[in-house]
PDB file of N, CA and C in Angstrom:
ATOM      1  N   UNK A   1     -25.641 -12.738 -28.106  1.00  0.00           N
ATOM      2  CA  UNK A   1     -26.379 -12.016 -27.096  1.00  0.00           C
ATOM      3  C   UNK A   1     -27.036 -10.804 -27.763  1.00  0.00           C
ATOM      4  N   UNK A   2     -28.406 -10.395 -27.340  1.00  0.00           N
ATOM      5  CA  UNK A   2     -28.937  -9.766 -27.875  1.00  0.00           C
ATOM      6  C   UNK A   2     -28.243  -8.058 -27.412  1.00  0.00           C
ATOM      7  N   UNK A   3     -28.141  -6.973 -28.432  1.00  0.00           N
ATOM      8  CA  UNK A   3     -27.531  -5.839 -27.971  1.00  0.00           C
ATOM      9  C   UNK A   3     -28.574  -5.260 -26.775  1.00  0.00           C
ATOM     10  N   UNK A   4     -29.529  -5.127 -26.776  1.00  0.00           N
ATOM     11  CA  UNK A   4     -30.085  -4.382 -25.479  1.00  0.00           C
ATOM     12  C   UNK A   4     -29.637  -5.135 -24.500  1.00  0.00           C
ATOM     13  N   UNK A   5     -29.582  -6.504 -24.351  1.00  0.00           N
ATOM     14  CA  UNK A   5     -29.646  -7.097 -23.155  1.00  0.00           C
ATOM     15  C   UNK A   5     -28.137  -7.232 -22.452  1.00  0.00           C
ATOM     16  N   UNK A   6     -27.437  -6.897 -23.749  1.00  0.00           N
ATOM     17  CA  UNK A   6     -25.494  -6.649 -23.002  1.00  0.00           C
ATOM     18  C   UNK A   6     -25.494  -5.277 -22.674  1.00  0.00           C
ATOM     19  N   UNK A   7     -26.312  -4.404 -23.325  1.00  0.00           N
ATOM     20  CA  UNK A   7     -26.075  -2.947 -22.621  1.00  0.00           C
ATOM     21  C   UNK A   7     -26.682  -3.089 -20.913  1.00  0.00           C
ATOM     22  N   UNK A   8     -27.859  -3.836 -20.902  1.00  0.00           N
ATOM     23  CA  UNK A   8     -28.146  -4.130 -19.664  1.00  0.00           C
ATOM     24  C   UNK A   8     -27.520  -4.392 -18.793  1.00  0.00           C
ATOM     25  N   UNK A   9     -26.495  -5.769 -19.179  1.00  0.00           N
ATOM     26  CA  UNK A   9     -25.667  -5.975 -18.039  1.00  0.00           C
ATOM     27  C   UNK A   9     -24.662  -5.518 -17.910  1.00  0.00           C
ATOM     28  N   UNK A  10     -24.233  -4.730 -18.827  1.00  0.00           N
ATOM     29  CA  UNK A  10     -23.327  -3.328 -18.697  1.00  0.00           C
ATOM     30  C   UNK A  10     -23.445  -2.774 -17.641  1.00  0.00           C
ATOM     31  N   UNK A  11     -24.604  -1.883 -17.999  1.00  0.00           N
ATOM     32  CA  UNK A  11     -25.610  -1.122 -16.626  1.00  0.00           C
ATOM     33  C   UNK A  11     -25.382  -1.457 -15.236  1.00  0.00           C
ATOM     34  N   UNK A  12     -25.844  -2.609 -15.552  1.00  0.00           N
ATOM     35  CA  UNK A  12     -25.765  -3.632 -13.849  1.00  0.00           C
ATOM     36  C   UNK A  12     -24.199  -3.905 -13.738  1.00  0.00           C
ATOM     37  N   UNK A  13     -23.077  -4.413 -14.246  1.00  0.00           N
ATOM     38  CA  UNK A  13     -22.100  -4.526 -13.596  1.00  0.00           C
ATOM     39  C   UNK A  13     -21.327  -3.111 -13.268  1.00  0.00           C
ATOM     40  N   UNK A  14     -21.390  -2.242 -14.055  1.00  0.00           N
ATOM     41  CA  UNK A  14     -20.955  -1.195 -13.950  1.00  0.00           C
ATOM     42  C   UNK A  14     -22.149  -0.008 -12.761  1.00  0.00           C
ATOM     43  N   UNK A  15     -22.881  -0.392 -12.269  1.00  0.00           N
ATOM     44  CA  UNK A  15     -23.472  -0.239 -10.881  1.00  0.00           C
ATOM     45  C   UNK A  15     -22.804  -0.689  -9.780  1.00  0.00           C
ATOM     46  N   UNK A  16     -22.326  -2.134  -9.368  1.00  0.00           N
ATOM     47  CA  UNK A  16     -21.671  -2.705  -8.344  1.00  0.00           C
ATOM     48  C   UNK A  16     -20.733  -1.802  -8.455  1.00  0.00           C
ATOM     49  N   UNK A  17     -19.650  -1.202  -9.100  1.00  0.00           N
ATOM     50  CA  UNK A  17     -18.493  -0.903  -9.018  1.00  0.00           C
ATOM     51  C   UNK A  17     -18.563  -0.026  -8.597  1.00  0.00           C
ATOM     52  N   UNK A  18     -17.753   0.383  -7.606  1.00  0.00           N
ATOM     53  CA  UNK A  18     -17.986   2.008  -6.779  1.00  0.00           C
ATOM     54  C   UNK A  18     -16.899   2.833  -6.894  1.00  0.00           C
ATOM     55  N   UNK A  19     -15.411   2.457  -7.739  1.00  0.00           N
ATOM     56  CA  UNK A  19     -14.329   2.752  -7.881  1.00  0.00           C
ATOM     57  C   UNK A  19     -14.535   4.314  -9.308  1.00  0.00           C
ATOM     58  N   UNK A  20     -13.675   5.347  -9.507  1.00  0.00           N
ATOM     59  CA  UNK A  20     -13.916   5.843 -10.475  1.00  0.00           C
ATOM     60  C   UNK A  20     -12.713   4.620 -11.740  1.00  0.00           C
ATOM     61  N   UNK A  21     -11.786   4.833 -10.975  1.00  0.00           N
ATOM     62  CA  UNK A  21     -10.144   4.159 -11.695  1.00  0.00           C
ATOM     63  C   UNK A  21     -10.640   2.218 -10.865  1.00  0.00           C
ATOM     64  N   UNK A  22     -10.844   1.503 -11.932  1.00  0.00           N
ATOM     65  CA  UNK A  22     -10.886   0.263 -11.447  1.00  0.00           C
ATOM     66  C   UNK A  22      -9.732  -0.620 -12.006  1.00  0.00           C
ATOM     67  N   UNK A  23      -8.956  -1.429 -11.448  1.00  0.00           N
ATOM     68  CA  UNK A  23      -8.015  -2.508 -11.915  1.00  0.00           C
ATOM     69  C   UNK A  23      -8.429  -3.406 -11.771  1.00  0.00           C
ATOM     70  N   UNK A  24      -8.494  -4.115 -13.287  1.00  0.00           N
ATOM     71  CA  UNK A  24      -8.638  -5.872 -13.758  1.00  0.00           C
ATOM     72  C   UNK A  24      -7.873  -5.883 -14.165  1.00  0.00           C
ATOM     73  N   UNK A  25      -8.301  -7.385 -14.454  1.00  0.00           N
ATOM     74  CA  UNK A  25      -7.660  -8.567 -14.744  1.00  0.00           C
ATOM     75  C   UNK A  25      -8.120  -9.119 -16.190  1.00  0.00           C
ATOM     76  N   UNK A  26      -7.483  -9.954 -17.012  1.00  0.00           N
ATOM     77  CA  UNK A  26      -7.264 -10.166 -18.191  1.00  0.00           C
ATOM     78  C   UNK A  26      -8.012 -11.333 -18.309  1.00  0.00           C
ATOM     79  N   UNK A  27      -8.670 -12.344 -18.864  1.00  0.00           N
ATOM     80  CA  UNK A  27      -9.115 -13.938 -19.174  1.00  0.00           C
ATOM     81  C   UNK A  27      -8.908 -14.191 -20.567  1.00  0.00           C
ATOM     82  N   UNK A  28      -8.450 -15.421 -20.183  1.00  0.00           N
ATOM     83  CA  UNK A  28      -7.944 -16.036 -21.469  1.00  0.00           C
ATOM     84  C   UNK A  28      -9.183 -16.081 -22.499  1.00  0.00           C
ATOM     85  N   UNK A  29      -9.057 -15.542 -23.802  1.00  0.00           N
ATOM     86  CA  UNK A  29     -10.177 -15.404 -24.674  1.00  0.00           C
ATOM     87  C   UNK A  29      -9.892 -16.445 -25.753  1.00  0.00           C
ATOM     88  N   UNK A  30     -11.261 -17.234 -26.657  1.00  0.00           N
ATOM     89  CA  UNK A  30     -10.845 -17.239 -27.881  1.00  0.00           C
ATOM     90  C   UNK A  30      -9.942 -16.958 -29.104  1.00  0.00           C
ATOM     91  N   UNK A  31     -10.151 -15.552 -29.209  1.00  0.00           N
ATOM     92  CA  UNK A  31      -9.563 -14.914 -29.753  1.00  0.00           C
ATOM     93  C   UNK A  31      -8.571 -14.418 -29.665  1.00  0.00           C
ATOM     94  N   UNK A  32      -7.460 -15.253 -28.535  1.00  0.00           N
ATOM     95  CA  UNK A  32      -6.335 -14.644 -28.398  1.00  0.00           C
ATOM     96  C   UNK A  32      -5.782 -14.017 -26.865  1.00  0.00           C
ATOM     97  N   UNK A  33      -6.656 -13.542 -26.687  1.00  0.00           N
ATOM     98  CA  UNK A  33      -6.868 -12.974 -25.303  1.00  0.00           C
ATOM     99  C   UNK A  33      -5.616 -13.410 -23.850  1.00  0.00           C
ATOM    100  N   UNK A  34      -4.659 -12.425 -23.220  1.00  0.00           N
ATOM    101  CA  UNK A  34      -4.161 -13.238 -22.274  1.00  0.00           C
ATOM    102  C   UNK A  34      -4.524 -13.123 -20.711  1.00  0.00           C
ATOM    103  N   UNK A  35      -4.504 -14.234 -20.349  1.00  0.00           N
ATOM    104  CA  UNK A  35      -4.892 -14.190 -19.046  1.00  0.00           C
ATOM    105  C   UNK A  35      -3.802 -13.391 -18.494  1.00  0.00           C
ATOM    106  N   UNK A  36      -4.270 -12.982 -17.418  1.00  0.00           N
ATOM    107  CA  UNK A  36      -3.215 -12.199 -16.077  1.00  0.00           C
ATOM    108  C   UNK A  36      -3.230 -10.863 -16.663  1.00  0.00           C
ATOM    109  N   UNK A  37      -3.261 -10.152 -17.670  1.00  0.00           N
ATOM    110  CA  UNK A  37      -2.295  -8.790 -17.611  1.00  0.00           C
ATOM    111  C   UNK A  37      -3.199  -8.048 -16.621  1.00  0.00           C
ATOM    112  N   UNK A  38      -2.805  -7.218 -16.210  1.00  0.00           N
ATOM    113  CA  UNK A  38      -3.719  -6.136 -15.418  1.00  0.00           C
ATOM    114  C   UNK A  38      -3.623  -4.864 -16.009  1.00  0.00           C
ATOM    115  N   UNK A  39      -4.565  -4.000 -15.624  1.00  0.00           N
ATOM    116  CA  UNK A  39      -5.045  -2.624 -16.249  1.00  0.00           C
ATOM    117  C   UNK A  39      -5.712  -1.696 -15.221  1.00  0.00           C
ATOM    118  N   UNK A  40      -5.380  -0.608 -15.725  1.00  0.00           N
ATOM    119  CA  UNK A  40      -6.424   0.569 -14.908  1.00  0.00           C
ATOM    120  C   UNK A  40      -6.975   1.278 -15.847  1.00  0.00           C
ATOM    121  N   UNK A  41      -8.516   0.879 -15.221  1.00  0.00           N
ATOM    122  CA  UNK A  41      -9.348   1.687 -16.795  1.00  0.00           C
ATOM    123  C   UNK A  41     -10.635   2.576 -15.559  1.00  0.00           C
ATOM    124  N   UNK A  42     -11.428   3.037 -16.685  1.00  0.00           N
ATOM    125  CA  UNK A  42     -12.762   3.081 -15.885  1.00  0.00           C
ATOM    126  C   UNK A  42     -13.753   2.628 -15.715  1.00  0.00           C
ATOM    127  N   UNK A  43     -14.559   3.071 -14.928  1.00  0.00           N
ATOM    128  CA  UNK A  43     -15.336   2.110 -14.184  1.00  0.00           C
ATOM    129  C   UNK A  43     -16.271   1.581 -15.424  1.00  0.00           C
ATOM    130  N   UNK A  44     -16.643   2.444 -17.059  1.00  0.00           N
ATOM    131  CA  UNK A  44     -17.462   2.303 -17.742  1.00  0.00           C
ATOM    132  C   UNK A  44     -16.840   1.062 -18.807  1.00  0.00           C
ATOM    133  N   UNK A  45     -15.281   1.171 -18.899  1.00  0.00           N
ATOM    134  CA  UNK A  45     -14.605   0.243 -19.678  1.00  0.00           C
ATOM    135  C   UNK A  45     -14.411  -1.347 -18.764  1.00  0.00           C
ATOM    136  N   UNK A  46     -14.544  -0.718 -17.514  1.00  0.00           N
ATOM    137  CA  UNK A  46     -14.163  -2.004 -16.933  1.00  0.00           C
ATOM    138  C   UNK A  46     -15.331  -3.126 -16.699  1.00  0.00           C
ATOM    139  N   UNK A  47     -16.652  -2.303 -16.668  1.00  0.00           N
ATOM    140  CA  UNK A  47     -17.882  -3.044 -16.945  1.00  0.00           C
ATOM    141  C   UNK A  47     -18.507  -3.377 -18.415  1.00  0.00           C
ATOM    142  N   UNK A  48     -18.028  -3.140 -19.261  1.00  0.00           N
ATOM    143  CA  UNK A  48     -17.863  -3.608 -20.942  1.00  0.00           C
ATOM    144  C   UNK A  48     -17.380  -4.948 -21.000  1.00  0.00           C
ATOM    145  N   UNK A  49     -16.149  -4.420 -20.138  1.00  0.00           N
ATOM    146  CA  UNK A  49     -15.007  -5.608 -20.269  1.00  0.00           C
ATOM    147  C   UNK A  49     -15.451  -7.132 -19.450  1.00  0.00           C
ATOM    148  N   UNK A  50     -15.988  -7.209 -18.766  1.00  0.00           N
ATOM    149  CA  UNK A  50     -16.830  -8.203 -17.950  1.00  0.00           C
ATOM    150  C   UNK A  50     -17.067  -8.118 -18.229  1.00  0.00           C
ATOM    151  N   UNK A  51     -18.876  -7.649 -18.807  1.00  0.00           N
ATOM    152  CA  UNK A  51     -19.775  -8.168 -19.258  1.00  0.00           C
ATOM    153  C   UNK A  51     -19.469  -8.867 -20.527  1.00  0.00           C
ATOM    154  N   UNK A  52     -18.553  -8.740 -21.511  1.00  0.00           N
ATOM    155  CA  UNK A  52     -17.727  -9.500 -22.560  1.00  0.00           C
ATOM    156  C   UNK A  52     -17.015 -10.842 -22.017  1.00  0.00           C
ATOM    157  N   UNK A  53     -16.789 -10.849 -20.753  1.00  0.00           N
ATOM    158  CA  UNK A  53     -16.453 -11.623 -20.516  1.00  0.00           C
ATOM    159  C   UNK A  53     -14.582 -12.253 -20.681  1.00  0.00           C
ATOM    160  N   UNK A  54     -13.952 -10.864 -20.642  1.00  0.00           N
ATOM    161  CA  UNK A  54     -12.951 -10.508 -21.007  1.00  0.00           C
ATOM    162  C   UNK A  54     -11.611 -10.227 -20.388  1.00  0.00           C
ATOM    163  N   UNK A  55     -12.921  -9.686 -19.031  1.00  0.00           N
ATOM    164  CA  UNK A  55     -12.062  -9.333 -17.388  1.00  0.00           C
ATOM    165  C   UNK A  55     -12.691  -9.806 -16.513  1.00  0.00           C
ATOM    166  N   UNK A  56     -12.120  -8.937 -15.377  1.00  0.00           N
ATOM    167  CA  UNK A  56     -12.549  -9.615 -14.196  1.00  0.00           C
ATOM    168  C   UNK A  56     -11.873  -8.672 -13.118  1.00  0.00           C
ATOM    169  N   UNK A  57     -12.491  -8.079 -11.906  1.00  0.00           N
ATOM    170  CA  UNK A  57     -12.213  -7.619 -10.945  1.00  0.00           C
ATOM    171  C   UNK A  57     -11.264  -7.859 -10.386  1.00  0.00           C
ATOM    172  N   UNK A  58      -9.697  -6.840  -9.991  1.00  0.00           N
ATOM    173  CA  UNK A  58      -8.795  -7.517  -9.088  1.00  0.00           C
ATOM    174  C   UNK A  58      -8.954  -7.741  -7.565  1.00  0.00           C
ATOM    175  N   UNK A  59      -7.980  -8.904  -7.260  1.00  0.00           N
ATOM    176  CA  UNK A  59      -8.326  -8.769  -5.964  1.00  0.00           C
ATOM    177  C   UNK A  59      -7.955  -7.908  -5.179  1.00  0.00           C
ATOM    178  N   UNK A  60      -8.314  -7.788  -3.806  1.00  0.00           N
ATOM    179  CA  UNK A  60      -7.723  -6.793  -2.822  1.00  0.00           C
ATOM    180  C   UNK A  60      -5.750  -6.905  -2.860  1.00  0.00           C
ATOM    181  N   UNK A  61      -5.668  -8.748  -2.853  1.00  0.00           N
ATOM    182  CA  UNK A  61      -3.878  -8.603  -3.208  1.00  0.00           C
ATOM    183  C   UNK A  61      -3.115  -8.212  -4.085  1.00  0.00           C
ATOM    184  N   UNK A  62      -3.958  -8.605  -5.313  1.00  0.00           N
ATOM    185  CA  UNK A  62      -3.398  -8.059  -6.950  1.00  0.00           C
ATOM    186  C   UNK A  62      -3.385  -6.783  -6.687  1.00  0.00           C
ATOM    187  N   UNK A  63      -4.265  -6.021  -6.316  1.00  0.00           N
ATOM    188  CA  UNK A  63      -4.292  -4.595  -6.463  1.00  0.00           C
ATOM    189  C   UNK A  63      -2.711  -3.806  -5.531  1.00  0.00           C
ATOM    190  N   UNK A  64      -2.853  -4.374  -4.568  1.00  0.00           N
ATOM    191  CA  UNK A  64      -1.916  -4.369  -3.532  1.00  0.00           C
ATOM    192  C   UNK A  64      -0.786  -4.278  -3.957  1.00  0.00           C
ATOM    193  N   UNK A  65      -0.704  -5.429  -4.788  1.00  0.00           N
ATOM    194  CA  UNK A  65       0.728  -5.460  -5.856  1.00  0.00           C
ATOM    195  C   UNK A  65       1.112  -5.663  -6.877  1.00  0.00           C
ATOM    196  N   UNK A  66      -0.271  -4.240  -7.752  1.00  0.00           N
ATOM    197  CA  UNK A  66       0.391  -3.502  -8.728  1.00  0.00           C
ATOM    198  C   UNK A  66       0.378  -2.282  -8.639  1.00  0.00           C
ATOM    199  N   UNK A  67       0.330  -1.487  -7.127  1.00  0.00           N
ATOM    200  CA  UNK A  67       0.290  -0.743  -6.618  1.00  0.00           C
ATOM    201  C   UNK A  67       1.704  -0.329  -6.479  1.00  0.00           C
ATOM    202  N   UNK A  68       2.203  -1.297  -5.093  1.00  0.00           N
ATOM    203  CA  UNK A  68       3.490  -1.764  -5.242  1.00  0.00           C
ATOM    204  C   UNK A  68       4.514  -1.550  -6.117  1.00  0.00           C
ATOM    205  N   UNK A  69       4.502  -2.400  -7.091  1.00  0.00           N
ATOM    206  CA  UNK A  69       4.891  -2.283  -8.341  1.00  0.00           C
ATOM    207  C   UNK A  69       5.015  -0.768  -9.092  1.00  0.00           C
ATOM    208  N   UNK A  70       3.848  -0.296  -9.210  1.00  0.00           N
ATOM    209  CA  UNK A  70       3.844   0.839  -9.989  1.00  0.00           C
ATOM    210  C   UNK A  70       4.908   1.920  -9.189  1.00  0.00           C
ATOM    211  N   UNK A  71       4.108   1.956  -7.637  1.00  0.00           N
ATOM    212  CA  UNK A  71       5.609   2.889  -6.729  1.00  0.00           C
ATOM    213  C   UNK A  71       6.709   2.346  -6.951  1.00  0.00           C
ATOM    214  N   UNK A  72       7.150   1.699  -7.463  1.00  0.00           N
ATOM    215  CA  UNK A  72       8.625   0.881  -7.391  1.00  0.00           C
ATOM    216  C   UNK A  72       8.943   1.451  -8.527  1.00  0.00           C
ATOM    217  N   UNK A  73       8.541   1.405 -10.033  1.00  0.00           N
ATOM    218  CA  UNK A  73       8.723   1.661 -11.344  1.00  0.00           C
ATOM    219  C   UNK A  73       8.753   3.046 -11.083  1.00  0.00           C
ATOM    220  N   UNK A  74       7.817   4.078 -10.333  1.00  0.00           N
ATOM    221  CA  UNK A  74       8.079   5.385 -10.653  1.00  0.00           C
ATOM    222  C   UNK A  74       9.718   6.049  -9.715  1.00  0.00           C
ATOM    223  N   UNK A  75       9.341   5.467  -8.561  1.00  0.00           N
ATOM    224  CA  UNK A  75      10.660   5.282  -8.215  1.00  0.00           C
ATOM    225  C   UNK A  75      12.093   5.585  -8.709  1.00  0.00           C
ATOM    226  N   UNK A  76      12.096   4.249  -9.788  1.00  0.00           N
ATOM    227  CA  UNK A  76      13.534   3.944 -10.447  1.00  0.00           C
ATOM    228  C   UNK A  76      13.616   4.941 -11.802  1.00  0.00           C
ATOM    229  N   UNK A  77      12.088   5.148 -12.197  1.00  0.00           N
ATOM    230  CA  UNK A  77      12.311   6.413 -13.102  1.00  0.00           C
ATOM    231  C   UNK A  77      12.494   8.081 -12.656  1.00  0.00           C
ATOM    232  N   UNK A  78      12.315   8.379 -11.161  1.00  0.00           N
ATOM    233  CA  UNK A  78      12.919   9.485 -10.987  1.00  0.00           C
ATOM    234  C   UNK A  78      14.560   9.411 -10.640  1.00  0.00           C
ATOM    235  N   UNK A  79      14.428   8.008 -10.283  1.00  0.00           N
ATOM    236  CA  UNK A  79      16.509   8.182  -9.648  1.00  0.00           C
ATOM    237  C   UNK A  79      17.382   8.211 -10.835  1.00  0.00           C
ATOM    238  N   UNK A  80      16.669   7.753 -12.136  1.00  0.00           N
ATOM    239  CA  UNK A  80      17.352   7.397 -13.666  1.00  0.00           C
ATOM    240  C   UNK A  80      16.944   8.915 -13.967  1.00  0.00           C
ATOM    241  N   UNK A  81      16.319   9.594 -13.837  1.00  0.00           N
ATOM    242  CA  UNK A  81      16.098  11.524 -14.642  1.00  0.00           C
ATOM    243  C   UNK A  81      16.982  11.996 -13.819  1.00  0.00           C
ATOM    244  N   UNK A  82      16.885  11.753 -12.036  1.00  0.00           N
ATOM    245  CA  UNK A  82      17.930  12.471 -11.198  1.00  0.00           C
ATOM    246  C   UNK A  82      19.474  12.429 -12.003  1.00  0.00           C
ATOM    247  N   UNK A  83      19.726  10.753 -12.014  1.00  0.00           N
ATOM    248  CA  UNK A  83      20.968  10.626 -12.694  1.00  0.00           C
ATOM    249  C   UNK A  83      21.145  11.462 -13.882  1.00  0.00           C
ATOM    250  N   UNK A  84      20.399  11.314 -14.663  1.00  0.00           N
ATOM    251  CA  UNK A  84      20.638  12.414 -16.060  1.00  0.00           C
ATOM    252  C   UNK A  84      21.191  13.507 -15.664  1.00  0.00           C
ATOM    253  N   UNK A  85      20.791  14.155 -14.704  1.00  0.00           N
ATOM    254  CA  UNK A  85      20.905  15.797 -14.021  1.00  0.00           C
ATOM    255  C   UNK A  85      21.782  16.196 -13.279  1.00  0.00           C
ATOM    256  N   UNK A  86      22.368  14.863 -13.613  1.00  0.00           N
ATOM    257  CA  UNK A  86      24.087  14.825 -12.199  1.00  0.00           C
ATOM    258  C   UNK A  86      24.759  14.956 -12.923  1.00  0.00           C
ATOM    259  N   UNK A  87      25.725  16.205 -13.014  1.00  0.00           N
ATOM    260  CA  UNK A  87      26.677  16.680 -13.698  1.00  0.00           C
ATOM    261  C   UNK A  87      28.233  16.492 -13.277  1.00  0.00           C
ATOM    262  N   UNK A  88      29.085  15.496 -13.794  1.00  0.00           N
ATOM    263  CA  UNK A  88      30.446  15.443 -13.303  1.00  0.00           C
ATOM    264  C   UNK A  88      31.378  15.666 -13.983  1.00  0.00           C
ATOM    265  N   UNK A  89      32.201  15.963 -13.558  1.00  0.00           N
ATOM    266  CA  UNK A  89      33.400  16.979 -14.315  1.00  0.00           C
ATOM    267  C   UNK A  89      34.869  15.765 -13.849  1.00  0.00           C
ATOM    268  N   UNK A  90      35.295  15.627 -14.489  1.00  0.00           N
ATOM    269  CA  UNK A  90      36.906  14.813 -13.918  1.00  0.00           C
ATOM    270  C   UNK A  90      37.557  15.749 -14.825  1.00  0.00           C
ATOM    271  N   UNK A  91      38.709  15.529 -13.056  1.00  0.00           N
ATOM    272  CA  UNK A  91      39.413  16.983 -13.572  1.00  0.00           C
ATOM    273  C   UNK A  91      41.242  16.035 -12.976  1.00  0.00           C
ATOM    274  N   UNK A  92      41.982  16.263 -13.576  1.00  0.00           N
ATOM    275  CA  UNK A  92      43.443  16.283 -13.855  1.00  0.00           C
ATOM    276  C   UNK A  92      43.891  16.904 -12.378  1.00  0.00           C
ATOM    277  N   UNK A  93      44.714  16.392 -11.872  1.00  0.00           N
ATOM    278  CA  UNK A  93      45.466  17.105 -10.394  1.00  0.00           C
ATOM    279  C   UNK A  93      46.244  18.591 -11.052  1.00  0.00           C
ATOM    280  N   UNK A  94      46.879  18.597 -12.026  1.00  0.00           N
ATOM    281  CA  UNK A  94      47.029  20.090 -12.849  1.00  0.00           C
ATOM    282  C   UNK A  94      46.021  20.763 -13.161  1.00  0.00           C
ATOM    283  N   UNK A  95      45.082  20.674 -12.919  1.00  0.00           N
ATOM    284  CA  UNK A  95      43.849  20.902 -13.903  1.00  0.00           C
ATOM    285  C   UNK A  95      43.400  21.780 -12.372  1.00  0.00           C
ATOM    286  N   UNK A  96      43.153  21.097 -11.509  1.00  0.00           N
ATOM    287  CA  UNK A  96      42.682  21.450 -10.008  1.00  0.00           C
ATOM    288  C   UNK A  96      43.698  22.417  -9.705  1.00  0.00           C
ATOM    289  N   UNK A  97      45.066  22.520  -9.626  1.00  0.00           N
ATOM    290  CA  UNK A  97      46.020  23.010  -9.295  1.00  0.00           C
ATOM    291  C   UNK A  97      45.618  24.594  -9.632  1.00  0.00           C
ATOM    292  N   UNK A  98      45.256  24.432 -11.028  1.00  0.00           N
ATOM    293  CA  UNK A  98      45.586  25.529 -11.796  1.00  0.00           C
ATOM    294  C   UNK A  98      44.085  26.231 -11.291  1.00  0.00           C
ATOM    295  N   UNK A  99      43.421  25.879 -10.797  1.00  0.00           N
ATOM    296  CA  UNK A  99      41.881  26.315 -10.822  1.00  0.00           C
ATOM    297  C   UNK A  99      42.275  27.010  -9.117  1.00  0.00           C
ATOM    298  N   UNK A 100      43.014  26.349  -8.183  1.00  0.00           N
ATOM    299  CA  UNK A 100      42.922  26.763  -6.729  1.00  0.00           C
ATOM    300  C   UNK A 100      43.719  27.796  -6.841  1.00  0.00           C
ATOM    301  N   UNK A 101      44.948  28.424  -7.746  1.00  0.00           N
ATOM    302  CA  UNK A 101      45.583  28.973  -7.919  1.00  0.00           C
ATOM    303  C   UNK A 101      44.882  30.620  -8.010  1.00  0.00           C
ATOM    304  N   UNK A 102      44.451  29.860  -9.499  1.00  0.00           N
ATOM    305  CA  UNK A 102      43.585  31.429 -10.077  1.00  0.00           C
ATOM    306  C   UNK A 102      42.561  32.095  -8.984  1.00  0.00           C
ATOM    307  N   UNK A 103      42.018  30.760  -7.677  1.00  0.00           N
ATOM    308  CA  UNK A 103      41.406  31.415  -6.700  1.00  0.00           C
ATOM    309  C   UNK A 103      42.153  32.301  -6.018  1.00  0.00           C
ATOM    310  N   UNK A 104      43.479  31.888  -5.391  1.00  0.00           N
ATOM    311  CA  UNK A 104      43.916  32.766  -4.593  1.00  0.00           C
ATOM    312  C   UNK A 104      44.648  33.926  -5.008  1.00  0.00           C
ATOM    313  N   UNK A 105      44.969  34.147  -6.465  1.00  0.00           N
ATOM    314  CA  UNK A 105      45.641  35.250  -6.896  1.00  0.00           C
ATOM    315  C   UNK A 105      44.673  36.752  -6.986  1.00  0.00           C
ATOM    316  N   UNK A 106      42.936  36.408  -7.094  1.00  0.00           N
ATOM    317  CA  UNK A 106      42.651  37.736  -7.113  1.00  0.00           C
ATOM    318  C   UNK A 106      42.064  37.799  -5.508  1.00  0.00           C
TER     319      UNK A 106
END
């Protein structure tokens, strides 16, 4: 393909898109390429990427649920930092004894 004429349809696919943050989709390439993964790029990478023929627009469901997904993952990574931050002490029934003690003596 001639280079002016892929910057062209650069231009033009990256016009339709009205998103700043767009999520595609992956196509199986020649070179290796795997179908399915998904991505959030911009709107200028994501019209490269089509016009290469590389991606492809998600759907309204895909998007839906890697949306999903992503709230779910951030999720389980704040309850796993919370956990870090939970501090527990095991303590000996002498151990307690001796601690309620020293409370009530002063």
């Amino acid at each position: 393909m001639e280079i002016t004429a892929f910057y062209k349809k650069v231009r033009e696919v990256e016009a339709t898109i009205k998103e700043r943050e767009v999520l595609i989709v992956s196509l199986a390439t020649g070179d290796g390429g795997r179908e399915g993964v998904r991505s959030e790029v911009t709107r200028t990478v994501a019209a490269k990427l089509i016009a290469e023929g590389r991606a492809r627009l998600a759907t309204f469901d895909e998007i839906k649920e890697y949306r999903e997904k992503a709230a779910e993952a951030l999720r389980a990574a704040e309850q796993l930092a919370a956990s870090k931050r939970m501090q527990i002490a095991v303590l000996s029934e002498a151990d307690l004894k001796a601690l309620k003690s020293g409370l009530t003596k002063n």
